[in-house]
PDB file of N, CA and C in Angstrom:
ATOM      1  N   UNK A   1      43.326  -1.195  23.056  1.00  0.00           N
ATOM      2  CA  UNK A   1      42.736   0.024  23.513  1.00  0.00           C
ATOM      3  C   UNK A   1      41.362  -0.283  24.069  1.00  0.00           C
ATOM      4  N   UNK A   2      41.302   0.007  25.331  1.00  0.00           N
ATOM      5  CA  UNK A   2      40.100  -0.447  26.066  1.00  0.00           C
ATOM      6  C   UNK A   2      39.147   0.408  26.154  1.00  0.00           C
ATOM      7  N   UNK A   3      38.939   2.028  25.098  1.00  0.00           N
ATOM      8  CA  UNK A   3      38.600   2.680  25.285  1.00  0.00           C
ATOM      9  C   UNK A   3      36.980   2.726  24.902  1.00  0.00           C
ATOM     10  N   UNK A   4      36.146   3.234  25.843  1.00  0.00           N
ATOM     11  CA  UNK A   4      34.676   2.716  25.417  1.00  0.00           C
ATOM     12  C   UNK A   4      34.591   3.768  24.420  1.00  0.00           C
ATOM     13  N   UNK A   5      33.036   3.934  23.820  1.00  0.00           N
ATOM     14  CA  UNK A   5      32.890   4.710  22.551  1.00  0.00           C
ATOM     15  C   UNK A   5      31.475   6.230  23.580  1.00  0.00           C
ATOM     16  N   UNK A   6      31.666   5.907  24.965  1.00  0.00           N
ATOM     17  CA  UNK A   6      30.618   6.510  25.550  1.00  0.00           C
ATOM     18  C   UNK A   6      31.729   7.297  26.914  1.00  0.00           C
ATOM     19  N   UNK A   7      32.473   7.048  26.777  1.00  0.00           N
ATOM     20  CA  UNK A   7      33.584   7.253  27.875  1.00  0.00           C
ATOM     21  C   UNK A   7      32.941   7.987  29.282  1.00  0.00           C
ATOM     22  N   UNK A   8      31.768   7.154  29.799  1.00  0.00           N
ATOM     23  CA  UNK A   8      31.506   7.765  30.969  1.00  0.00           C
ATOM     24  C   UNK A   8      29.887   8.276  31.191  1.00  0.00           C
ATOM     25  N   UNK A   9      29.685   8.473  29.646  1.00  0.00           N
ATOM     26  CA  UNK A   9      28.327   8.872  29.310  1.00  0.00           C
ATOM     27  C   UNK A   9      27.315   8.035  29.220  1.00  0.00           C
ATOM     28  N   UNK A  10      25.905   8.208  29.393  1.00  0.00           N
ATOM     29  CA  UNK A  10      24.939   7.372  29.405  1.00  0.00           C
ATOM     30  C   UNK A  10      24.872   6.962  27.982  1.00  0.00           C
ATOM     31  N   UNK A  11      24.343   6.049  27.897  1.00  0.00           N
ATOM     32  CA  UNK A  11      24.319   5.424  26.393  1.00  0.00           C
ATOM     33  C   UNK A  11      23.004   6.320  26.179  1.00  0.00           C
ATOM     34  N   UNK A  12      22.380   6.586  25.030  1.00  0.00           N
ATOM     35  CA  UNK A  12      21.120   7.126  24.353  1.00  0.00           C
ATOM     36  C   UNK A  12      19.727   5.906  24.590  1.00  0.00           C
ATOM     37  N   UNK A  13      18.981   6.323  25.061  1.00  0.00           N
ATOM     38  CA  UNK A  13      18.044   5.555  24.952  1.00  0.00           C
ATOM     39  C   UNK A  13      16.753   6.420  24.578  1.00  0.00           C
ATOM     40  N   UNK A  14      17.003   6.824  23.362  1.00  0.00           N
ATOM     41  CA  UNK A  14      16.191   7.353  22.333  1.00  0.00           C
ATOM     42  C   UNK A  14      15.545   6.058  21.178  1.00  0.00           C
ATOM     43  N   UNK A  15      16.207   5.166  21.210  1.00  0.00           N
ATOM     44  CA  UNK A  15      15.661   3.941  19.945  1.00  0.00           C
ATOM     45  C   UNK A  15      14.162   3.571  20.795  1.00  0.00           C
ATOM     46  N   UNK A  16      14.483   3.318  22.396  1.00  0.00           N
ATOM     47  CA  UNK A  16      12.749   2.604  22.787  1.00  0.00           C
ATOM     48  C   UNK A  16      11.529   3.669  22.289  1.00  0.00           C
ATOM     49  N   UNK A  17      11.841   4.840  21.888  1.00  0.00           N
ATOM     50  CA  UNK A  17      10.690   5.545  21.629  1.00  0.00           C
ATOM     51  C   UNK A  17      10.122   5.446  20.219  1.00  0.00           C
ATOM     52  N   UNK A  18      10.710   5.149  18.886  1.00  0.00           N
ATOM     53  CA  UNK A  18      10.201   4.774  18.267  1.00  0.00           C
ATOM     54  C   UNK A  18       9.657   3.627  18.176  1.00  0.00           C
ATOM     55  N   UNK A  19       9.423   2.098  18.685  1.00  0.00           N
ATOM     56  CA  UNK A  19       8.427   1.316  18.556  1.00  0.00           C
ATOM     57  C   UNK A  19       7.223   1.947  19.799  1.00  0.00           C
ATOM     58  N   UNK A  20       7.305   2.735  20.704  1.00  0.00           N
ATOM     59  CA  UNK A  20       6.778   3.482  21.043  1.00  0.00           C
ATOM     60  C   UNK A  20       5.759   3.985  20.222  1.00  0.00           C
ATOM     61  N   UNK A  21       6.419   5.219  19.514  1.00  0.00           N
ATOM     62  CA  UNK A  21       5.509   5.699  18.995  1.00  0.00           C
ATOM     63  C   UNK A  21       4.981   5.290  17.692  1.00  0.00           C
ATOM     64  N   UNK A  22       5.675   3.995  17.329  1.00  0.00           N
ATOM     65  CA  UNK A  22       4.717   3.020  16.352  1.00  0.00           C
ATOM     66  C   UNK A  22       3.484   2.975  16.662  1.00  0.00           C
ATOM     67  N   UNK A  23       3.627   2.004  18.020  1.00  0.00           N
ATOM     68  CA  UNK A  23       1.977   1.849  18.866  1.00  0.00           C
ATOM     69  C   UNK A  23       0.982   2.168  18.979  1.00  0.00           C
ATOM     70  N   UNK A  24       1.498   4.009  19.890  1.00  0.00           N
ATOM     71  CA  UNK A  24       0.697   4.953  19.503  1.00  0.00           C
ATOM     72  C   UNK A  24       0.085   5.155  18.443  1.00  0.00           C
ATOM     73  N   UNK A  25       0.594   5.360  17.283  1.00  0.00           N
ATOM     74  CA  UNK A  25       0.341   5.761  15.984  1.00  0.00           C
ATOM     75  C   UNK A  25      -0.801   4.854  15.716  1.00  0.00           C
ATOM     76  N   UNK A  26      -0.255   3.344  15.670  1.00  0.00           N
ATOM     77  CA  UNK A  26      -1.695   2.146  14.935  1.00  0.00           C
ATOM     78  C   UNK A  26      -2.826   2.169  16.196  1.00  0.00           C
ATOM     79  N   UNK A  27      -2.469   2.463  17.815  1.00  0.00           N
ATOM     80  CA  UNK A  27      -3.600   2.542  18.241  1.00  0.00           C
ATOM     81  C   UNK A  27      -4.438   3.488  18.098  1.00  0.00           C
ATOM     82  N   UNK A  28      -4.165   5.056  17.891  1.00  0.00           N
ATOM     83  CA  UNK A  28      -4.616   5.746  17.309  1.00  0.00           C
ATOM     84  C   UNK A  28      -5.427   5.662  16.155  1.00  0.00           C
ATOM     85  N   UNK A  29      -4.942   4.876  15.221  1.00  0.00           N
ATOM     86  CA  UNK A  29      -5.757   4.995  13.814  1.00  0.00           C
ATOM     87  C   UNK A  29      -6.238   4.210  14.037  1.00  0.00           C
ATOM     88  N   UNK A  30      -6.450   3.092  14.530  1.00  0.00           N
ATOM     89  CA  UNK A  30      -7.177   1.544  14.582  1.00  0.00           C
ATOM     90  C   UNK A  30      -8.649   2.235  15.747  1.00  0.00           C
ATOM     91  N   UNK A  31      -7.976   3.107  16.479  1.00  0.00           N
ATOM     92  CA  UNK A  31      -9.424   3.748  17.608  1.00  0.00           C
ATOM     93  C   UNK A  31     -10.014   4.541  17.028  1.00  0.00           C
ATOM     94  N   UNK A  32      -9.130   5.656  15.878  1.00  0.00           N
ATOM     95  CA  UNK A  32     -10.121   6.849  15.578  1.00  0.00           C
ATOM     96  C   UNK A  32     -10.491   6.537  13.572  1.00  0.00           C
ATOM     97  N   UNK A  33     -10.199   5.852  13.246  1.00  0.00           N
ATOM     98  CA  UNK A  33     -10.510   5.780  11.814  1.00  0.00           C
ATOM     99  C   UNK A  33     -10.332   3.866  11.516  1.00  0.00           C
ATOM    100  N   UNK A  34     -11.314   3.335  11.816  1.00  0.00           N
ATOM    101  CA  UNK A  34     -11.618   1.862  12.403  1.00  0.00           C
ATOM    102  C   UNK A  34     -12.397   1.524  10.975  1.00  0.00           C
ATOM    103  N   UNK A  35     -12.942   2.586  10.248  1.00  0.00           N
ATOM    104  CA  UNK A  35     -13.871   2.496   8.763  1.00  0.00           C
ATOM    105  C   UNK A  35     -12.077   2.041   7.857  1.00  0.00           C
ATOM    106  N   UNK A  36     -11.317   2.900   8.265  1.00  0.00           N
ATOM    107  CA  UNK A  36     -10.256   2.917   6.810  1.00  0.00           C
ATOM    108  C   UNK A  36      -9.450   1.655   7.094  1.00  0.00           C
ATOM    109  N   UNK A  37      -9.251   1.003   8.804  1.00  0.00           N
ATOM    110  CA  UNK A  37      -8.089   0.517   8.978  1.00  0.00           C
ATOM    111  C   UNK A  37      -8.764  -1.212   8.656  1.00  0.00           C
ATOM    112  N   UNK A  38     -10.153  -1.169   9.022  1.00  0.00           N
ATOM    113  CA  UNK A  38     -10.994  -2.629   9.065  1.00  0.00           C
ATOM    114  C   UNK A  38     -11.157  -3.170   7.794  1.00  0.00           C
ATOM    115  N   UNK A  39     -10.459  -2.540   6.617  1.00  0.00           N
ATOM    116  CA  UNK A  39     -10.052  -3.021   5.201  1.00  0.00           C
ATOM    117  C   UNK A  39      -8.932  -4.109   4.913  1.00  0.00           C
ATOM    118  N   UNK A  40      -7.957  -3.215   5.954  1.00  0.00           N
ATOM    119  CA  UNK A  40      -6.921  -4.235   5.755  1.00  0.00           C
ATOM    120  C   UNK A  40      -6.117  -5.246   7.121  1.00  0.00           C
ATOM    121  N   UNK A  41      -7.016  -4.567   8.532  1.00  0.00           N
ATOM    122  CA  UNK A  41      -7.139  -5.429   9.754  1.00  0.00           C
ATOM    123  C   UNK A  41      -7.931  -6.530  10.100  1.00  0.00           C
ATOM    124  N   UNK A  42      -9.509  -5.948  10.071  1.00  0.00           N
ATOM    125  CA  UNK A  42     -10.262  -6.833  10.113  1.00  0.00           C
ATOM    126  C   UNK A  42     -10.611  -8.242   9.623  1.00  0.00           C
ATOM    127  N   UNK A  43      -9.985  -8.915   8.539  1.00  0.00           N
ATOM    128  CA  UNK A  43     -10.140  -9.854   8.156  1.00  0.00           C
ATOM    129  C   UNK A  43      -8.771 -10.954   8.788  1.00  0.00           C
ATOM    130  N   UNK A  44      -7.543 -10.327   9.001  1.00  0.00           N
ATOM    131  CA  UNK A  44      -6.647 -11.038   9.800  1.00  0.00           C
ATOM    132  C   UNK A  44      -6.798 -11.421  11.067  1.00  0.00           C
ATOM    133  N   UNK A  45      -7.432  -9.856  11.335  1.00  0.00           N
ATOM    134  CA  UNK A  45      -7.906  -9.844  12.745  1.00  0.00           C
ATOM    135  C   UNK A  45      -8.883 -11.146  13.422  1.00  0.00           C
ATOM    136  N   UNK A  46     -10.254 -11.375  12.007  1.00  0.00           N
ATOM    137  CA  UNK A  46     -10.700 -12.073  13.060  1.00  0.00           C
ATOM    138  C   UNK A  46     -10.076 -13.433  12.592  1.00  0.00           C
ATOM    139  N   UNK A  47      -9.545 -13.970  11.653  1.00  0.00           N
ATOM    140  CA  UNK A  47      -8.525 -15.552  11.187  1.00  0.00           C
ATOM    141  C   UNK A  47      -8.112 -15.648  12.765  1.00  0.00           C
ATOM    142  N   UNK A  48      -7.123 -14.626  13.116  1.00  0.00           N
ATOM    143  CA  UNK A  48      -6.501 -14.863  14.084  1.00  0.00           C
ATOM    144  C   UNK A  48      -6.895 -15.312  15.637  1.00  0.00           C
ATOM    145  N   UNK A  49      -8.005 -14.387  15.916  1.00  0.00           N
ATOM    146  CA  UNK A  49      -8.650 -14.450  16.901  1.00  0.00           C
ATOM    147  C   UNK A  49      -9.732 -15.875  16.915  1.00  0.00           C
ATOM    148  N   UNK A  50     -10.487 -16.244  15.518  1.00  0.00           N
ATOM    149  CA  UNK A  50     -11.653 -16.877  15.852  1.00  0.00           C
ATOM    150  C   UNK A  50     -12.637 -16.074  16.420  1.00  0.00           C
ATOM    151  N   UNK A  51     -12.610 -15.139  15.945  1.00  0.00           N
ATOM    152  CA  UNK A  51     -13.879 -13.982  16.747  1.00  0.00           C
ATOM    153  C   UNK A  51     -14.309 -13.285  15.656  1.00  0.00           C
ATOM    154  N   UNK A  52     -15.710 -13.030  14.946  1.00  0.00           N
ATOM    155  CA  UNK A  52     -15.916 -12.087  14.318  1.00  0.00           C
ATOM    156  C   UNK A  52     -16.030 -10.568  14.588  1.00  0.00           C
ATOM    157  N   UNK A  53     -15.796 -10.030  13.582  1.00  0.00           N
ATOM    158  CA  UNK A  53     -14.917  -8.200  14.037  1.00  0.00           C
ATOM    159  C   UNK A  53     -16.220  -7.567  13.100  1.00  0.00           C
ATOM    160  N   UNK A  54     -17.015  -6.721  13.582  1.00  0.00           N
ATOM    161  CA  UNK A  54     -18.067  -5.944  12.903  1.00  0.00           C
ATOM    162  C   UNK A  54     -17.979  -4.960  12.410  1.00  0.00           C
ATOM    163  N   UNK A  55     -18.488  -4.564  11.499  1.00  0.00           N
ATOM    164  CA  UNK A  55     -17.865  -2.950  10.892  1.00  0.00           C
ATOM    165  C   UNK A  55     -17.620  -1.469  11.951  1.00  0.00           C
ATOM    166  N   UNK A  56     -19.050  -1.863  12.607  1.00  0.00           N
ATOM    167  CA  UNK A  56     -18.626  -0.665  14.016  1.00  0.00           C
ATOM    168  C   UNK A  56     -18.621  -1.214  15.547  1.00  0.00           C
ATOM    169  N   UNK A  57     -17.690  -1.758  15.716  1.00  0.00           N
ATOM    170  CA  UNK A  57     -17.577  -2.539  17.238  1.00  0.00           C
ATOM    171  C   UNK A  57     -17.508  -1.773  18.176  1.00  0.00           C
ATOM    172  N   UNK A  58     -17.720  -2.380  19.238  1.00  0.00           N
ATOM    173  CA  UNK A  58     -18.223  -1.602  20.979  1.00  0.00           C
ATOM    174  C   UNK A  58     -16.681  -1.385  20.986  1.00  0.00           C
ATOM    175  N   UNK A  59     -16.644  -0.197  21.713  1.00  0.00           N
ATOM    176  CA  UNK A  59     -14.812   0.099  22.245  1.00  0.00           C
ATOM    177  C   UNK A  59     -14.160  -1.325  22.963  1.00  0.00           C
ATOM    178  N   UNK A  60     -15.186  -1.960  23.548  1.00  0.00           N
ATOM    179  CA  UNK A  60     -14.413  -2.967  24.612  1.00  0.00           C
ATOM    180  C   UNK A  60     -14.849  -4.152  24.410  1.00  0.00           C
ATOM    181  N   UNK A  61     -15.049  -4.373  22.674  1.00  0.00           N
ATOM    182  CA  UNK A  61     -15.173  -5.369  21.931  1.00  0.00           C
ATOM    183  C   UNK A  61     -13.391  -6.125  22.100  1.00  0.00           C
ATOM    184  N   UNK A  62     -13.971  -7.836  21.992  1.00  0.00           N
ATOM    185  CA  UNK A  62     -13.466  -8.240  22.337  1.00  0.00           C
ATOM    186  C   UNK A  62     -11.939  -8.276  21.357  1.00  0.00           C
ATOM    187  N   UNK A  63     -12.353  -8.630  19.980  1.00  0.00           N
ATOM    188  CA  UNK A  63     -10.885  -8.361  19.179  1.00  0.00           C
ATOM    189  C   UNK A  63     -10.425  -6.879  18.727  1.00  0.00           C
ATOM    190  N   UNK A  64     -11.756  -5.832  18.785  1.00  0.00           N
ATOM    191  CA  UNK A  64     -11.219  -4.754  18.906  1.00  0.00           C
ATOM    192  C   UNK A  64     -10.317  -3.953  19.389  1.00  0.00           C
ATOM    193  N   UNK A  65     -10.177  -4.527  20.861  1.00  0.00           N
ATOM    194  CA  UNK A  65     -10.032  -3.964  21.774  1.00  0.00           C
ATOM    195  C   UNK A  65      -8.032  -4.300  21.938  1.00  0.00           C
ATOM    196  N   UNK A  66      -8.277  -5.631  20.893  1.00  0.00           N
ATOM    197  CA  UNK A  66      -6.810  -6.036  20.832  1.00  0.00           C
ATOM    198  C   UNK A  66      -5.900  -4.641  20.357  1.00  0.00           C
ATOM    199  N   UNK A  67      -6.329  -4.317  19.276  1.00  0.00           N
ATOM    200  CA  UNK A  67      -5.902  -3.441  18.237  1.00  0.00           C
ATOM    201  C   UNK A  67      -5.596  -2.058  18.602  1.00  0.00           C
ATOM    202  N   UNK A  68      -6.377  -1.881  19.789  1.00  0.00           N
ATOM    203  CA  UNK A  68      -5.870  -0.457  20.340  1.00  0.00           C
ATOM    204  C   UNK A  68      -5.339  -0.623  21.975  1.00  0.00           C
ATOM    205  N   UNK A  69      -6.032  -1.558  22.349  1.00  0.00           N
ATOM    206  CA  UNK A  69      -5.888  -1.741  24.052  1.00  0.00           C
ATOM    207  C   UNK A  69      -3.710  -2.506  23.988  1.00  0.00           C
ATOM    208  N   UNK A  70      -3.527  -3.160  23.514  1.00  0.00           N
ATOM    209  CA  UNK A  70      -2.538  -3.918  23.152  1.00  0.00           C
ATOM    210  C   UNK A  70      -1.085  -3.105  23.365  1.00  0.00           C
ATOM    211  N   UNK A  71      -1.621  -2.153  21.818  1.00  0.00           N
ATOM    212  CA  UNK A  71       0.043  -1.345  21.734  1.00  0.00           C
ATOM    213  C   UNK A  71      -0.083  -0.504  23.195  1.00  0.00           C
ATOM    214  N   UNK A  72      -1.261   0.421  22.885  1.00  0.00           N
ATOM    215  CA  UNK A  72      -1.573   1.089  24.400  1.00  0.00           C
ATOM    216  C   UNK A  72      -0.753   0.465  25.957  1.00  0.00           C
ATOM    217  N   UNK A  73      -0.978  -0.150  26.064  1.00  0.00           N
ATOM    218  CA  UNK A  73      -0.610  -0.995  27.038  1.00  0.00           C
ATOM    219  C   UNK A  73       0.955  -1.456  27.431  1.00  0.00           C
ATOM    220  N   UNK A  74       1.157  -1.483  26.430  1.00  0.00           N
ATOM    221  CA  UNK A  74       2.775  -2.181  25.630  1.00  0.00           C
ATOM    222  C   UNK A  74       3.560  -0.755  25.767  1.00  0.00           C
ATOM    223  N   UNK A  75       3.064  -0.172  25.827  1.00  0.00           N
ATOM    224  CA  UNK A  75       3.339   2.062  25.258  1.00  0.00           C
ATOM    225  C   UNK A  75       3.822   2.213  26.794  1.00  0.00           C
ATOM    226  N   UNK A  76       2.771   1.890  27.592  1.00  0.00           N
ATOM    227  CA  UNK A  76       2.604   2.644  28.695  1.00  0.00           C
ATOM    228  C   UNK A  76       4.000   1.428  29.666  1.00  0.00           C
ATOM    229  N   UNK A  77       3.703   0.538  29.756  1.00  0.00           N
ATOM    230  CA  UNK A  77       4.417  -0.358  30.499  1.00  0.00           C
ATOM    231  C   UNK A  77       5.964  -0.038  30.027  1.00  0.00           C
ATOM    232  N   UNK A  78       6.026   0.001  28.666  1.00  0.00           N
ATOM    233  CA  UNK A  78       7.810   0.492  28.159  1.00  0.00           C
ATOM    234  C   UNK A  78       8.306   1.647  28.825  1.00  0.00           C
ATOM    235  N   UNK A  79       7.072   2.713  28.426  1.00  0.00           N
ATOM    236  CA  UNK A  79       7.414   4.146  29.557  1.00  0.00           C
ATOM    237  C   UNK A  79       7.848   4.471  31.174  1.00  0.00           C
ATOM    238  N   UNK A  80       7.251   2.886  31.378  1.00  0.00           N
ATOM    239  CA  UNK A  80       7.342   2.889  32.896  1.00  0.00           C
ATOM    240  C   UNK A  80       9.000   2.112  32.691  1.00  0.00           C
ATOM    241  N   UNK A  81       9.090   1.399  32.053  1.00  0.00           N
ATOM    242  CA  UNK A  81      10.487   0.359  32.430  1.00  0.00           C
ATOM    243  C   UNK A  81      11.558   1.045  31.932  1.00  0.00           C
ATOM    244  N   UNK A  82      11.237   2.480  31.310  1.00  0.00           N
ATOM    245  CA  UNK A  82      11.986   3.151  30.643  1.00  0.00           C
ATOM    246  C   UNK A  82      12.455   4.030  32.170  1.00  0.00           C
ATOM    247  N   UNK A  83      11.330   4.060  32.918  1.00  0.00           N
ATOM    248  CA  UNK A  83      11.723   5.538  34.030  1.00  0.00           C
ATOM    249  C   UNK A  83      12.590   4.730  34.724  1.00  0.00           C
ATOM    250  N   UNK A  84      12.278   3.120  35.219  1.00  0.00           N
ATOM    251  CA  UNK A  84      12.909   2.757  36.182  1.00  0.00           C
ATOM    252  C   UNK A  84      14.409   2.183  35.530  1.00  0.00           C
ATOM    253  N   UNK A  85      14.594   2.273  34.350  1.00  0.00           N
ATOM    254  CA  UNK A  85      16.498   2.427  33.564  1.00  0.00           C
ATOM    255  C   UNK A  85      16.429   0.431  33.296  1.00  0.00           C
ATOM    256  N   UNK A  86      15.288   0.518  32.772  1.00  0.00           N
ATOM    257  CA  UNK A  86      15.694  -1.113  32.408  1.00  0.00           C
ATOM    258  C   UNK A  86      15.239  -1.187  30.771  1.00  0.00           C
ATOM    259  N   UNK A  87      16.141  -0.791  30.210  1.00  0.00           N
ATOM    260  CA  UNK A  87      15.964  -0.009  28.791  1.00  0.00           C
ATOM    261  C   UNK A  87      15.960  -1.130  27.784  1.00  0.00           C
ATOM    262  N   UNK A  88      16.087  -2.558  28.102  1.00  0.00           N
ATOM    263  CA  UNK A  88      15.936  -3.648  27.076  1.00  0.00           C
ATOM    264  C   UNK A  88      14.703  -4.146  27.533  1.00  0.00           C
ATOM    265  N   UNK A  89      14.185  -3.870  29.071  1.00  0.00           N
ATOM    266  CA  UNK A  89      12.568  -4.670  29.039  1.00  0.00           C
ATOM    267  C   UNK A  89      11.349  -3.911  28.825  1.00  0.00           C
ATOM    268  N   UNK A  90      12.229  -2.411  28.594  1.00  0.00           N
ATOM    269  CA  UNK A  90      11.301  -1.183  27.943  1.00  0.00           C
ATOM    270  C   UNK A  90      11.231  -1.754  25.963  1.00  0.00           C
ATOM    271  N   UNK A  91      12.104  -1.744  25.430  1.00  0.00           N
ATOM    272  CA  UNK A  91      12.409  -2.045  24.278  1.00  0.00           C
ATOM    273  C   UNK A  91      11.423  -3.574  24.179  1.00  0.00           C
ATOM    274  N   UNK A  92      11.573  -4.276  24.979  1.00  0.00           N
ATOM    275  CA  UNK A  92      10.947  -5.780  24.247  1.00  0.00           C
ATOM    276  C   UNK A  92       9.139  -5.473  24.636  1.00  0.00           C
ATOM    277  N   UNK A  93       8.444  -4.533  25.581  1.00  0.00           N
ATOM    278  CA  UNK A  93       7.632  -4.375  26.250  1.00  0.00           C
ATOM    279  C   UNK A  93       7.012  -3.212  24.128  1.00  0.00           C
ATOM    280  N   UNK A  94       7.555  -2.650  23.811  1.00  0.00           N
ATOM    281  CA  UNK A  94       7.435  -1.849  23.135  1.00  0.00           C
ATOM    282  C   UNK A  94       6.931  -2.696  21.744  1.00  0.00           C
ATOM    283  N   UNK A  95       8.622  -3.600  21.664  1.00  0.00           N
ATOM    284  CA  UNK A  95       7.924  -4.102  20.677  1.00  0.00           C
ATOM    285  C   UNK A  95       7.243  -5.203  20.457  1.00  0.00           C
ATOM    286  N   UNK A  96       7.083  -6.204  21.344  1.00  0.00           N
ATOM    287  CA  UNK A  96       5.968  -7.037  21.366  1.00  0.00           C
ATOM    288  C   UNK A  96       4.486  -6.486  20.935  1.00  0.00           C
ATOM    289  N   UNK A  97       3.721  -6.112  20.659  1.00  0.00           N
ATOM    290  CA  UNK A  97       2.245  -6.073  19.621  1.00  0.00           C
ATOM    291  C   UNK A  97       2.827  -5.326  18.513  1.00  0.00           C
ATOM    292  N   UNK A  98       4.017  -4.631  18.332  1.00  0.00           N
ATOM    293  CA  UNK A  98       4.752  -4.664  16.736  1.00  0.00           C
ATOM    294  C   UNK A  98       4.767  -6.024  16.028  1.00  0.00           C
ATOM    295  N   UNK A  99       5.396  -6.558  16.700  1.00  0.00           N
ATOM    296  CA  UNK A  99       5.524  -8.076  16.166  1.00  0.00           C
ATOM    297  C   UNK A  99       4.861  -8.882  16.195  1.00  0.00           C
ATOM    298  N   UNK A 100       4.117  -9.112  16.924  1.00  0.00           N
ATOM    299  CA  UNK A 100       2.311  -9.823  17.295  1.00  0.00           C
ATOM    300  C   UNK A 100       1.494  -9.391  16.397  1.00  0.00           C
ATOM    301  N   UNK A 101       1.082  -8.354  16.218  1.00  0.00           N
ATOM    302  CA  UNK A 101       0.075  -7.695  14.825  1.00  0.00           C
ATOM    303  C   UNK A 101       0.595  -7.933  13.784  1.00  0.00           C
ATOM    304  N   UNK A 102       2.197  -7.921  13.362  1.00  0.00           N
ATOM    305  CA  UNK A 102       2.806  -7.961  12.223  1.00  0.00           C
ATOM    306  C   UNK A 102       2.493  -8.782  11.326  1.00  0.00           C
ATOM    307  N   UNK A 103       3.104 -10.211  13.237  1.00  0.00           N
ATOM    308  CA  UNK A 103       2.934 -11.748  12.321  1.00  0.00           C
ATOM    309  C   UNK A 103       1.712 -11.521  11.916  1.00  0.00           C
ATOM    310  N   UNK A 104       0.838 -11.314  12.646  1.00  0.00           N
ATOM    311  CA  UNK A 104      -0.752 -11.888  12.074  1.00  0.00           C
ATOM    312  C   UNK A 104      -0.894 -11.273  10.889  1.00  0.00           C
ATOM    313  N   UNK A 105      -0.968 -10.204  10.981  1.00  0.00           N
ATOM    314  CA  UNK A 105      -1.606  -9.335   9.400  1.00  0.00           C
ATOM    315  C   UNK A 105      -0.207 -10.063   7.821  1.00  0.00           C
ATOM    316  N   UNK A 106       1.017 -10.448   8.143  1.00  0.00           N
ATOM    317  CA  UNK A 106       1.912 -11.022   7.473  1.00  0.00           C
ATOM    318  C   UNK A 106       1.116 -12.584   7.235  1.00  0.00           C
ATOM    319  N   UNK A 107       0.957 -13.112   7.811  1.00  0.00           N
ATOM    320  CA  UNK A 107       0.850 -14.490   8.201  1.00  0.00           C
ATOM    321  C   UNK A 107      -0.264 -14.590   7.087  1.00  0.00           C
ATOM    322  N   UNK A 108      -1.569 -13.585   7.030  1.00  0.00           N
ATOM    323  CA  UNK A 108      -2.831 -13.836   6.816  1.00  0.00           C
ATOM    324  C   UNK A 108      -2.365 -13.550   5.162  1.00  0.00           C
ATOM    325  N   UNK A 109      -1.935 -12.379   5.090  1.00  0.00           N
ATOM    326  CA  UNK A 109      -1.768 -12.047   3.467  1.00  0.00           C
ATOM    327  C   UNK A 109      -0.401 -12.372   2.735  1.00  0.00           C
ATOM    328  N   UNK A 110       0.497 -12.827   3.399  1.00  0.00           N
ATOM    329  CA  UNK A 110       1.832 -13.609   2.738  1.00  0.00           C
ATOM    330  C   UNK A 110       1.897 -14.790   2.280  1.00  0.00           C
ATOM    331  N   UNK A 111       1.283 -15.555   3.376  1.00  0.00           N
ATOM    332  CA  UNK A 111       1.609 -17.461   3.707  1.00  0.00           C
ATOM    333  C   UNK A 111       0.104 -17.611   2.487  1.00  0.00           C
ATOM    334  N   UNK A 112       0.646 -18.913   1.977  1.00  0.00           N
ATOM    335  CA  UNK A 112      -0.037 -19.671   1.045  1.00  0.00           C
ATOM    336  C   UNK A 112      -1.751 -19.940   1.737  1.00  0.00           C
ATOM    337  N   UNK A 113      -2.756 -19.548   1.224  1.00  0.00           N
ATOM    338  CA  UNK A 113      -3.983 -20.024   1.815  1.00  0.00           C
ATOM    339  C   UNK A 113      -4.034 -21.444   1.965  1.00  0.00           C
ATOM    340  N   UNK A 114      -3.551 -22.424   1.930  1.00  0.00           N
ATOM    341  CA  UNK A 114      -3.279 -23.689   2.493  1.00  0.00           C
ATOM    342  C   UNK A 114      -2.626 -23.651   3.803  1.00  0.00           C
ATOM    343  N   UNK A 115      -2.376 -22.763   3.908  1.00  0.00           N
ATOM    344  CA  UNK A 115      -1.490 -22.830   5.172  1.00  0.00           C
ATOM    345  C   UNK A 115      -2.556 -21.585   6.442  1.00  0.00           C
ATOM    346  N   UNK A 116      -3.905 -21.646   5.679  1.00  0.00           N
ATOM    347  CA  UNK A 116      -4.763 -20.833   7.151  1.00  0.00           C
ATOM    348  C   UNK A 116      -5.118 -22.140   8.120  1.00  0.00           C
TER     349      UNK A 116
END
């Protein structure tokens, strides 16, 4: 039975919007509440970078800027690859700084301190 499970219909491409609105979400809190999030960012943040991260950094500070400019970016470019129907380079566009921030903030507080 060769019968598809969409018989004709567009497949859903409702999944790219939640790492979507992951993004949103941490660029949001990482831009507007930078006191609560620099507890448990800032110290991965700067391991990772080699850059020190200050308690109140310039918007277009340099590792700051990772933290909100990043998903932002990643948000907007998925939205676009989403209009033009290329719905897996919307999806990898989305979740790339999911997985980039992840490793790091994983990396910093998982992996053995022998291994910074």
């Amino acid at each position: 039975m060769g019968l598809s499970i969409y018989e004709g219909r567009r497949r859903s491409d409702r999944l790219v919007y939640v790492p979507m609105a992951i993004n949103l979400i941490f660029a949001c809190t990482c831009f507007l509440w930078w006191g609560t999030m620099a507890v448990f960012v800032a110290e991965p943040l700067s391991w990772a970078t080699w850059a020190p991260v200050s308690a109140a950094p310039d918007v277009f500070e340099f590792p700051f800027v990772l933290m909100w400019g990043l998903p932002l970016a990643a948000t907007c470019l998925a939205w676009l690859a989403q209009k033009i129907d290329t719905e897996r380079t919307a999806f990898g566009f989305a979740s790339f700084p999911i997985i980039l921030i992840g490793t790091m903030i994983g990396w910093y507080y998982l992996a053995p301190k022998a291994w910074h």
